[in-house]
C-alpha atoms as a PDB file:
ATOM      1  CA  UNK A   1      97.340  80.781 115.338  1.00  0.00           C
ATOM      2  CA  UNK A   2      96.466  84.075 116.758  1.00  0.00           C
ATOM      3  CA  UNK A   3      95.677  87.499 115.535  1.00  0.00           C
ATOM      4  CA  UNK A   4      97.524  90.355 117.269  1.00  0.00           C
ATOM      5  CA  UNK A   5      96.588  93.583 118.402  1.00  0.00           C
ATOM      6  CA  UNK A   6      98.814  95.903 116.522  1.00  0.00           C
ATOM      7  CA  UNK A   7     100.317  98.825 119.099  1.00  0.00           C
ATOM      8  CA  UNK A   8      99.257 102.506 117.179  1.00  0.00           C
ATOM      9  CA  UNK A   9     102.358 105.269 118.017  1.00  0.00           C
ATOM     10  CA  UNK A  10     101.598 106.997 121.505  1.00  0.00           C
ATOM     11  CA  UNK A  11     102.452 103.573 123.226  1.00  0.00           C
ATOM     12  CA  UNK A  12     106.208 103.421 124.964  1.00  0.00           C
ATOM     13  CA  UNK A  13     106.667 100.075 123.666  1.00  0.00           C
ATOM     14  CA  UNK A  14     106.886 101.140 120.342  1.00  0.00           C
ATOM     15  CA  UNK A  15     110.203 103.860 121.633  1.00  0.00           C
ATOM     16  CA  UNK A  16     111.063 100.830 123.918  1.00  0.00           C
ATOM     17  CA  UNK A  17     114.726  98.979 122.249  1.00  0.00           C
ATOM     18  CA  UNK A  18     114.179  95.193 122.038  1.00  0.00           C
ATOM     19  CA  UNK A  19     115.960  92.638 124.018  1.00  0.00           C
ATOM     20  CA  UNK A  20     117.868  89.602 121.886  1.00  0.00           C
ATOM     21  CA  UNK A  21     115.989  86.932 121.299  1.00  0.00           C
ATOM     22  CA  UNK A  22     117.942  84.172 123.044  1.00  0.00           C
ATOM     23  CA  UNK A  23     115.225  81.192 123.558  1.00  0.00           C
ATOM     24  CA  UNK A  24     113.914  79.517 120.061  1.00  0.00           C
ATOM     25  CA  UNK A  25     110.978  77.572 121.665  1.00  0.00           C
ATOM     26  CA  UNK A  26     108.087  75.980 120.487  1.00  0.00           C
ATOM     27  CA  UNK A  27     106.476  79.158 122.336  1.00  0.00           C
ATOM     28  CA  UNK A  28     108.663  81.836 120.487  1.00  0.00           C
ATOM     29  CA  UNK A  29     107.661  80.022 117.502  1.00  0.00           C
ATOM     30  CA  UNK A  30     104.220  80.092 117.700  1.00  0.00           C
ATOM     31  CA  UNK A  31     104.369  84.231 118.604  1.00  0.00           C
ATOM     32  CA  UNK A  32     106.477  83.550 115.085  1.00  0.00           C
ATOM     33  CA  UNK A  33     103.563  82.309 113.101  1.00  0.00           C
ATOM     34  CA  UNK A  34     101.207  84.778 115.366  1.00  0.00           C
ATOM     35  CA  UNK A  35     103.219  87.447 113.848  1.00  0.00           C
ATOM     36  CA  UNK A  36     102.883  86.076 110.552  1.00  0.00           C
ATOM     37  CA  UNK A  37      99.098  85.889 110.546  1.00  0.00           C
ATOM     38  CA  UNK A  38      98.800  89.244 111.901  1.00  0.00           C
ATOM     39  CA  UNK A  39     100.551  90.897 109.072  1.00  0.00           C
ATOM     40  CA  UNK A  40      98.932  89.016 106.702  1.00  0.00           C
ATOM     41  CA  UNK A  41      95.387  90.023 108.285  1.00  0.00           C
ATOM     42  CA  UNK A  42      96.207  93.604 108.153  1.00  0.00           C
ATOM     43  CA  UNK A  43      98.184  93.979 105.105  1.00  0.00           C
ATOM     44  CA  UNK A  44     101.652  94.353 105.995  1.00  0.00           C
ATOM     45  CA  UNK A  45     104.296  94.384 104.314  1.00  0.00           C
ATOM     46  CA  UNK A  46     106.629  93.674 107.861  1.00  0.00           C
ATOM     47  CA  UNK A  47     105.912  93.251 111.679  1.00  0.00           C
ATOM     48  CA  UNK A  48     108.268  93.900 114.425  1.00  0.00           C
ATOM     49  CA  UNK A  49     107.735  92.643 117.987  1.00  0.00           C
ATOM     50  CA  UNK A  50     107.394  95.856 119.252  1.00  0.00           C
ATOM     51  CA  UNK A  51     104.151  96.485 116.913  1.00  0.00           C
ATOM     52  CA  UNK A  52     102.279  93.703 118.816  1.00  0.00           C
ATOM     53  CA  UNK A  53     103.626  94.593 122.400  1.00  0.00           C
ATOM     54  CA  UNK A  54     106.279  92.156 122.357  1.00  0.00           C
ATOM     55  CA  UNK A  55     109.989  93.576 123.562  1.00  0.00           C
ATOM     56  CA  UNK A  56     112.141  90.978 121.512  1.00  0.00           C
ATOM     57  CA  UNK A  57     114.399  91.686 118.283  1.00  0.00           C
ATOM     58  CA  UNK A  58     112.104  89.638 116.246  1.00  0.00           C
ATOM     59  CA  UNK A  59     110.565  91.191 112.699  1.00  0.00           C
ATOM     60  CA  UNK A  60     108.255  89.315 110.093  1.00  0.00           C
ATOM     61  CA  UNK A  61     108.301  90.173 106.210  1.00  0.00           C
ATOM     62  CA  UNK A  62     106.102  89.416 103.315  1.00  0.00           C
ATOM     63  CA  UNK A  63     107.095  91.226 100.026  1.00  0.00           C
ATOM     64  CA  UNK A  64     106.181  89.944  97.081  1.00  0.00           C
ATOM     65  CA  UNK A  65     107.067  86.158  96.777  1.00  0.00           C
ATOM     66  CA  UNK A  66     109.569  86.537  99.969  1.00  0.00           C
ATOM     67  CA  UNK A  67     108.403  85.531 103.318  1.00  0.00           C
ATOM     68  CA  UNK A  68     109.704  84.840 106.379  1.00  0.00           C
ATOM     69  CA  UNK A  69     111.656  85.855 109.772  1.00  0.00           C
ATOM     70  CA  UNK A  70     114.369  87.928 111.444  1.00  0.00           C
ATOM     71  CA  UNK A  71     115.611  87.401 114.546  1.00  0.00           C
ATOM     72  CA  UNK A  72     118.422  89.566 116.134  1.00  0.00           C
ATOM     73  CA  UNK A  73     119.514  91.122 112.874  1.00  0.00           C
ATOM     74  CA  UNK A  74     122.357  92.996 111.791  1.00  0.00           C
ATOM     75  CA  UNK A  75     121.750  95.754 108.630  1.00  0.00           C
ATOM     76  CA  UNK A  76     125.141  96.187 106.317  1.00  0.00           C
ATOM     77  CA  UNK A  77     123.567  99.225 103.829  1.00  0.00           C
ATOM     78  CA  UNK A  78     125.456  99.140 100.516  1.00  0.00           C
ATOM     79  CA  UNK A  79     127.615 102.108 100.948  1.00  0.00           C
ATOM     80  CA  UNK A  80     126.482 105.225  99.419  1.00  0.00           C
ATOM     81  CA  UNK A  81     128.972 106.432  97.142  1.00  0.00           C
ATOM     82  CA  UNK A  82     128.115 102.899  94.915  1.00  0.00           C
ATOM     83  CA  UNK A  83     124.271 103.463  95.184  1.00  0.00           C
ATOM     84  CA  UNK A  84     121.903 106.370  94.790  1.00  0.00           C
ATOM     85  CA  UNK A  85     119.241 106.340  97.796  1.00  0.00           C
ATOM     86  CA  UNK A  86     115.765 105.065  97.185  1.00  0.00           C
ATOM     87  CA  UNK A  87     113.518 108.201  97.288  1.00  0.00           C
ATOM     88  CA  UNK A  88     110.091 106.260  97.480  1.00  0.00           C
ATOM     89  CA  UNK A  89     107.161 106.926 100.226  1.00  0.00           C
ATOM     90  CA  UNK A  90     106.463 104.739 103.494  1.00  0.00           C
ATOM     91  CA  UNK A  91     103.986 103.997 105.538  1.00  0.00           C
ATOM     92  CA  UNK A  92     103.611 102.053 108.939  1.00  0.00           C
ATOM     93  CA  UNK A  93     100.798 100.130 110.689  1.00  0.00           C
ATOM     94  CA  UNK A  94     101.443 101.627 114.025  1.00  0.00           C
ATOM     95  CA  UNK A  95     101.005 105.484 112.066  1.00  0.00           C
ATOM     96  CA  UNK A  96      98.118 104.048 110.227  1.00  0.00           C
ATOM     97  CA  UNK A  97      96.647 106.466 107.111  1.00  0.00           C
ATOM     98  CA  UNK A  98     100.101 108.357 106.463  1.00  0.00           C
ATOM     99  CA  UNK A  99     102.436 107.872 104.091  1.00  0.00           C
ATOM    100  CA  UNK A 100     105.617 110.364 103.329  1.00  0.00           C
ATOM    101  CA  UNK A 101     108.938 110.095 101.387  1.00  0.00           C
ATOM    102  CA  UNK A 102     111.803 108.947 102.703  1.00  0.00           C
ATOM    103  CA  UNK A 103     115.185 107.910 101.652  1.00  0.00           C
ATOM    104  CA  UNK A 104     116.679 104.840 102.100  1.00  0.00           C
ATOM    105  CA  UNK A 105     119.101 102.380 101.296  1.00  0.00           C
ATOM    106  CA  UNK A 106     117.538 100.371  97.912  1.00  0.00           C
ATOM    107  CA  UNK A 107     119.971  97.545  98.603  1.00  0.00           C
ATOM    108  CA  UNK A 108     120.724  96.064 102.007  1.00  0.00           C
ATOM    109  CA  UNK A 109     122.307  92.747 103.518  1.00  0.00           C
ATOM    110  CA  UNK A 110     120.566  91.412 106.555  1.00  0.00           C
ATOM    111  CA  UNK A 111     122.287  88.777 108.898  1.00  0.00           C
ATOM    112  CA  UNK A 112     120.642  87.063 111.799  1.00  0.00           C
ATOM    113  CA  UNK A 113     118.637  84.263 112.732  1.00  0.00           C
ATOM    114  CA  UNK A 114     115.431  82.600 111.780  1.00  0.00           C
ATOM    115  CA  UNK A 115     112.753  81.423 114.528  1.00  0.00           C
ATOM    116  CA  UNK A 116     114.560  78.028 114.831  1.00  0.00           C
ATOM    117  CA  UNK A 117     117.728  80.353 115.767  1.00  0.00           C
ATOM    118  CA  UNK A 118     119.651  79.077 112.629  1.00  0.00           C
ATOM    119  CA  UNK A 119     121.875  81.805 110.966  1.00  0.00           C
ATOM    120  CA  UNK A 120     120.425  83.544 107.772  1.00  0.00           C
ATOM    121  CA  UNK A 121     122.098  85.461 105.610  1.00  0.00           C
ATOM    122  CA  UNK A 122     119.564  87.842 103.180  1.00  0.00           C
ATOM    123  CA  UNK A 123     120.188  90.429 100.968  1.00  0.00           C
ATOM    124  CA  UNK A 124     116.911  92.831 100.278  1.00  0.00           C
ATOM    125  CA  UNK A 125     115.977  95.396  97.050  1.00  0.00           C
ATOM    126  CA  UNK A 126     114.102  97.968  96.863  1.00  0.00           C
ATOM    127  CA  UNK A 127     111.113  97.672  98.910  1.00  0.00           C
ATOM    128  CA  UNK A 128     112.272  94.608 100.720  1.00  0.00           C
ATOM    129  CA  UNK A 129     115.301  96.750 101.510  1.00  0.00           C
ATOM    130  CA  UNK A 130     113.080  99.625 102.832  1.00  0.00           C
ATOM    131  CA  UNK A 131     111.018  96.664 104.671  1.00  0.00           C
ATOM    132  CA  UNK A 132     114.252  95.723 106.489  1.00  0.00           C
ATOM    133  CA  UNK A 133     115.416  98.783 107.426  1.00  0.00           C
ATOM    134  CA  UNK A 134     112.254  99.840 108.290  1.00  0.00           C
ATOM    135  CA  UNK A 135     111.540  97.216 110.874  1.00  0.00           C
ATOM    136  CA  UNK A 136     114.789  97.065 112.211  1.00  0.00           C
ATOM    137  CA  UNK A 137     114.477 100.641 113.051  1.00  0.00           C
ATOM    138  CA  UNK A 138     110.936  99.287 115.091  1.00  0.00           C
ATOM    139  CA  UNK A 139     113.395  97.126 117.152  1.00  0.00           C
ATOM    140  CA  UNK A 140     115.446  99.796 117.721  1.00  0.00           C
ATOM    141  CA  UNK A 141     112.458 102.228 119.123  1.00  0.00           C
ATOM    142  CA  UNK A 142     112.442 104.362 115.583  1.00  0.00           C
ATOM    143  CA  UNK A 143     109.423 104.910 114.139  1.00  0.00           C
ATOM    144  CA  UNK A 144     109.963 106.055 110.206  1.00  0.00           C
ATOM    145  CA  UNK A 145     108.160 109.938 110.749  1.00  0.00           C
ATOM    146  CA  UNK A 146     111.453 110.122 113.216  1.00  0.00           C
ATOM    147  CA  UNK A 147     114.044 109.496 110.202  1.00  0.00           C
ATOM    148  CA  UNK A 148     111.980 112.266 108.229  1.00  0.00           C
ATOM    149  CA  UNK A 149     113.798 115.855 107.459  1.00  0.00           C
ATOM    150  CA  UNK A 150     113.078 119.283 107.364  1.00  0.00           C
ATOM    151  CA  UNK A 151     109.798 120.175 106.657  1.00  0.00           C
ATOM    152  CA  UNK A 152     108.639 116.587 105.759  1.00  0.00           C
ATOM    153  CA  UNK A 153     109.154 115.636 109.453  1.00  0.00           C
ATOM    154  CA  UNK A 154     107.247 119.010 110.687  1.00  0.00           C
ATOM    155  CA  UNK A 155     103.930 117.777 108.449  1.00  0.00           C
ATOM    156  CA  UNK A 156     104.033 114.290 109.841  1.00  0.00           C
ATOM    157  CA  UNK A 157     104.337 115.366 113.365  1.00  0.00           C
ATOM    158  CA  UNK A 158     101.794 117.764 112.794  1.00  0.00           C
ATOM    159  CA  UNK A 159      99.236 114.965 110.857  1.00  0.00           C
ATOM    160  CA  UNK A 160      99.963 113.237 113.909  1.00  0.00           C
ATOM    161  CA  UNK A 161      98.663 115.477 116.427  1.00  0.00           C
ATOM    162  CA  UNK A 162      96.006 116.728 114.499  1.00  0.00           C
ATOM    163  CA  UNK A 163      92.468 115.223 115.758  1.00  0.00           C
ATOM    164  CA  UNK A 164      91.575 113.461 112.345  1.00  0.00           C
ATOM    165  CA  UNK A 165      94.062 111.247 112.993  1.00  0.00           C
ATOM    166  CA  UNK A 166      93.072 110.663 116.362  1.00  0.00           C
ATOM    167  CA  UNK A 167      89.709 109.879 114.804  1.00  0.00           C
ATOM    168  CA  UNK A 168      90.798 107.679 111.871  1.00  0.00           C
ATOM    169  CA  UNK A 169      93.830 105.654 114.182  1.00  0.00           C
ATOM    170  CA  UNK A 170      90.887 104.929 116.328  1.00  0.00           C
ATOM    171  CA  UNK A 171      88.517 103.438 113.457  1.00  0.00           C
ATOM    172  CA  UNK A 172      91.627 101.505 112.368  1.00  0.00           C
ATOM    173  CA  UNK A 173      92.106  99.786 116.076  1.00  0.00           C
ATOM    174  CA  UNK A 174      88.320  99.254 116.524  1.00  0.00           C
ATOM    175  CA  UNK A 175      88.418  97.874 112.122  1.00  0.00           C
ATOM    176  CA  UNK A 176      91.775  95.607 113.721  1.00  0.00           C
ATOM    177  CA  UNK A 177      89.689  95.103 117.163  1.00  0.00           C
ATOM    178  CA  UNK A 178      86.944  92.862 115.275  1.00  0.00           C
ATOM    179  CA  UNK A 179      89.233  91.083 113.458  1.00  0.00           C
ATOM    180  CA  UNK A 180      91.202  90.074 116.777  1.00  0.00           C
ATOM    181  CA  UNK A 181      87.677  89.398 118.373  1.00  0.00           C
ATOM    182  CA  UNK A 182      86.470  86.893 114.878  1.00  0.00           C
ATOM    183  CA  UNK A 183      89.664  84.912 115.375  1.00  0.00           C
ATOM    184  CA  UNK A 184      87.551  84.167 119.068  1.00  0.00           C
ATOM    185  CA  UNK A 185      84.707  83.684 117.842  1.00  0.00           C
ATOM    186  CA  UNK A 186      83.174  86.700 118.819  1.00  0.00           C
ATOM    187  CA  UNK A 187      82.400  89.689 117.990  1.00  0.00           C
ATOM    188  CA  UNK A 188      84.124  93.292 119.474  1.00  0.00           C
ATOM    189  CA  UNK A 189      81.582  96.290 119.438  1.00  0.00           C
ATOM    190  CA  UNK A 190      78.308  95.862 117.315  1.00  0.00           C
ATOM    191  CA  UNK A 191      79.135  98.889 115.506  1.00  0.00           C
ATOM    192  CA  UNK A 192      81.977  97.259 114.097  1.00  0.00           C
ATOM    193  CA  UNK A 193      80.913  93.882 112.438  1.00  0.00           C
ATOM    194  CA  UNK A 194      79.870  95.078 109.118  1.00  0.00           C
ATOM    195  CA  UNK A 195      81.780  96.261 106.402  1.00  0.00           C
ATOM    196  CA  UNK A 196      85.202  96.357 105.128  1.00  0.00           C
ATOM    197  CA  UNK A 197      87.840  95.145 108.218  1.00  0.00           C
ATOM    198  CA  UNK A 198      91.012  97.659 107.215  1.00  0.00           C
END
């Protein structure tokens, strides 16, 4: 297996929609377990294709004891009239270092497909719900600081722009870098192969 880069927000293929996933290969399966790994290496709670450059409607998850994949899926959000929204904050590894509130659904069904391209049928809680919403919105070329409101949405923007996180998104890609460059072999930039790899 592989480590991924992860794509940081500036790059079009994270505003790019995904295409279907329509071949189940041994190929698509390994980006699968790719995917997997790459979360995993960079504490995620989700991955969408998009995130590692890859245009297909494809999303990882790993929350709490619940793992696995999403192909082509299809959100049903419990209607809101039966359930009050879940206020809680969210973050993303392609806006690494910010974190804001924002409501969503706390209970969601999910159908699709898993990387064999078998049907699945899930239904999601609380931060698994946020999870799938959340990368189905990557697959649709929505970042979460685009759902935000109001003011909210004006301090992200503005976090965003603001050098610091220049600075600290670009510590985060080299920290990411050496990880992708020890799953070589090798190591990427000196500077870079001590201390903590987040």
């Amino acid at each position: 297996m592989t480590i991924l880069a992860v794509r940081l927000v500036g790059d079009p293929v994270l505003r790019t929609p995904a295409e279907p996933v329509t071949r189940f290969d041994d190929a698509f399966r390994r980006l699968c377990a790719d995917m997997h790994q790459t979360m995993d290496e960079v504490d995620g709670v989700g991955l969408a294709g998009p995130q590692v450059g890859v245009g297909l409607r494809v999303f990882t998850y790993h929350v709490g004891d619940q793992r696995g994949t999403v192909c082509n899926p299809v959100l049903d959000l419990a209607p809101a009239r039966d359930l009050e929204p879940d206020p809680g904050s969210e973050g993303c590894l392609s806006v690494p270092g910010l974190s804001f509130a924002l409501p969503r659904a706390a209970r969601v069904s999910l159908r699709g497909q898993d990387e064999h391209g078998e049907p699945l049928s899930l239904e999601g809680e609380g931060l698994l719900a946020r999870c799938f919403q959340h990368e189905t919105d990557h697959l649709n070329g929505i970042l979460y600081v685009d759902q935000l409101k109001g003011e909210t949405r004006k301090r992200a923007w503005a976090s965003i722009r603001d050098g610091r996180f220049a600075q600290h998104a670009a510590g985060v890609e080299a920290e990411r870098s050496f990880a992708v460059g020890s799953a070589f072999g090798g190591a990427v930039g000196g500077a870079f192969g001590t201390g903590a790899r987040r």
